[in-house]
C-alpha atoms as a PDB file:
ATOM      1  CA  UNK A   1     -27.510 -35.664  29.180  1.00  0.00           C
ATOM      2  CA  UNK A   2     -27.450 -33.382  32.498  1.00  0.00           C
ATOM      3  CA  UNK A   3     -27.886 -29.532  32.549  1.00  0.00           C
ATOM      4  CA  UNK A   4     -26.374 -27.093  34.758  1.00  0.00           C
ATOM      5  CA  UNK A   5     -26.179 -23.122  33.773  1.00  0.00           C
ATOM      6  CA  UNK A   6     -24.317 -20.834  35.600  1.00  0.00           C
ATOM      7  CA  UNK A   7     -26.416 -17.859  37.056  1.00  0.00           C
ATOM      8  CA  UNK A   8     -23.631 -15.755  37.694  1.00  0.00           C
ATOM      9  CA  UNK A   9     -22.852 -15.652  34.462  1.00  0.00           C
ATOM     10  CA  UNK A  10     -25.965 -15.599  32.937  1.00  0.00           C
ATOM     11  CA  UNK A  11     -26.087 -11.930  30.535  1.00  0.00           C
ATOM     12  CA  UNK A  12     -30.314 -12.643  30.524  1.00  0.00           C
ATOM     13  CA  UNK A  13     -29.722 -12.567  26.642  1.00  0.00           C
ATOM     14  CA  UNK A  14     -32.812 -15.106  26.888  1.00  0.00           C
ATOM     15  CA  UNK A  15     -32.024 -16.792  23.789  1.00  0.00           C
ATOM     16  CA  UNK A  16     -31.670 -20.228  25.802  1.00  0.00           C
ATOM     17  CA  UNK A  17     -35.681 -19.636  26.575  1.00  0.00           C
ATOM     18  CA  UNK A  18     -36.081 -18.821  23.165  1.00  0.00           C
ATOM     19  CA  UNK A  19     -34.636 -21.941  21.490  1.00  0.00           C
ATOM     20  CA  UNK A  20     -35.525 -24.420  24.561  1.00  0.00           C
ATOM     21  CA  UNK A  21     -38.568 -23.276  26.581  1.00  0.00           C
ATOM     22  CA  UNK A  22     -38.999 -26.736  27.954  1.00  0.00           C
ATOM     23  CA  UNK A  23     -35.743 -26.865  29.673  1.00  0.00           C
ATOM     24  CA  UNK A  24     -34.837 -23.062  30.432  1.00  0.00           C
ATOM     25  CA  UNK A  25     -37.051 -19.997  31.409  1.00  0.00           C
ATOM     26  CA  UNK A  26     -35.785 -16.504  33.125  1.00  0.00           C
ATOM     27  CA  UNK A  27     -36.097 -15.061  36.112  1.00  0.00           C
ATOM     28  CA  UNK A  28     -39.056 -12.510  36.453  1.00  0.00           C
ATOM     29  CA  UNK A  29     -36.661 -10.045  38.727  1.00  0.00           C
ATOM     30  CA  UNK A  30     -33.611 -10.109  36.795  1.00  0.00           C
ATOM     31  CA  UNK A  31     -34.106 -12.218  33.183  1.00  0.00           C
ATOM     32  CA  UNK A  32     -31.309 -14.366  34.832  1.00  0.00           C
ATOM     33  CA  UNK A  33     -31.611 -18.155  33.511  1.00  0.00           C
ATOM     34  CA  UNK A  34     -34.143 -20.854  35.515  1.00  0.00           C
ATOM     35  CA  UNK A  35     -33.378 -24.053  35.007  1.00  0.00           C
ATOM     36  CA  UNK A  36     -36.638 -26.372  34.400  1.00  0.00           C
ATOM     37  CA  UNK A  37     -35.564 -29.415  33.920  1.00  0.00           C
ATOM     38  CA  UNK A  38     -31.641 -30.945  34.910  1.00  0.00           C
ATOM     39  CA  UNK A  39     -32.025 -33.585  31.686  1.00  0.00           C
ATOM     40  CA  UNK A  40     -33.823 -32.168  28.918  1.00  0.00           C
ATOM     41  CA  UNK A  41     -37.573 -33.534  28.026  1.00  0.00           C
ATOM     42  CA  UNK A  42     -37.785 -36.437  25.422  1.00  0.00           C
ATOM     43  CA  UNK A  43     -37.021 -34.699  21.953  1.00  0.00           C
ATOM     44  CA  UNK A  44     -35.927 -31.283  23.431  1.00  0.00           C
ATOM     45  CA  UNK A  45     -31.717 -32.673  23.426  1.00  0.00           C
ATOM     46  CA  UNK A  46     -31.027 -31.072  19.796  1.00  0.00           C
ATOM     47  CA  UNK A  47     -32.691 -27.933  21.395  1.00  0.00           C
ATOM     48  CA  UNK A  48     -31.018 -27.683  24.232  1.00  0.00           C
ATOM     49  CA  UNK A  49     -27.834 -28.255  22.232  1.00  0.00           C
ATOM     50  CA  UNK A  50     -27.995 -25.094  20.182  1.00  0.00           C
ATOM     51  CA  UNK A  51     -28.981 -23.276  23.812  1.00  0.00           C
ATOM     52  CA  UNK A  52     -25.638 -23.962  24.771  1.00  0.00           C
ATOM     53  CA  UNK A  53     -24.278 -23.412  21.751  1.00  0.00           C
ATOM     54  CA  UNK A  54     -25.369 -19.986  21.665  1.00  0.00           C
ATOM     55  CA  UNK A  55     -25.263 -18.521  24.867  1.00  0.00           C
ATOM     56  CA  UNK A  56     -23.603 -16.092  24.704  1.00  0.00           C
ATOM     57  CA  UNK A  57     -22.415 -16.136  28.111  1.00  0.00           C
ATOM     58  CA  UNK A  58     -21.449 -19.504  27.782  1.00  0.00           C
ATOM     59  CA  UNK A  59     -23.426 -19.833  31.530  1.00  0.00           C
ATOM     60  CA  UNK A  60     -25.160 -23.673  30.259  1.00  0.00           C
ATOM     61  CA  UNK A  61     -23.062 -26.770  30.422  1.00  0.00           C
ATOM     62  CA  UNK A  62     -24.130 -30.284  29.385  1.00  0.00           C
ATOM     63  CA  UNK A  63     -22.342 -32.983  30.422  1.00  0.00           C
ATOM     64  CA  UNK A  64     -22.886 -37.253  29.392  1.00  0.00           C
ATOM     65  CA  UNK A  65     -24.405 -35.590  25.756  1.00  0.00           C
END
């Protein structure tokens, strides 16, 4: 599985940090979402599943999941 988000779109909701820290953190200027890690650490997937899930920006794609 490969992560991208979408910065632009990002609405620094920060629940993606919340639910995944391992894959996602925020920006310290504007909460905007930082990408940690393009494939998601060994038993962080299901995680980084309900990140997308419930962005509510819809600014993180997986793709090959």
């Amino acid at each position: 599985m490969k992560i991208t988000v979408d910065t632009g779109s990002c609405v620094s909701s920060g629940q993606c940090v919340l639910l995944a820290p391992e894959a996602f953190d925020q920006n310290e200027d504007d909460g905007t979402v930082v990408l940690l890690a393009e494939e998601p650490p060994a038993g962080a997937e299901e995680a980084v599943r309900q990140a997308e899930l419930t962005c509510p920006a819809a600014a993180i794609r997986l793709s090959g999941a």
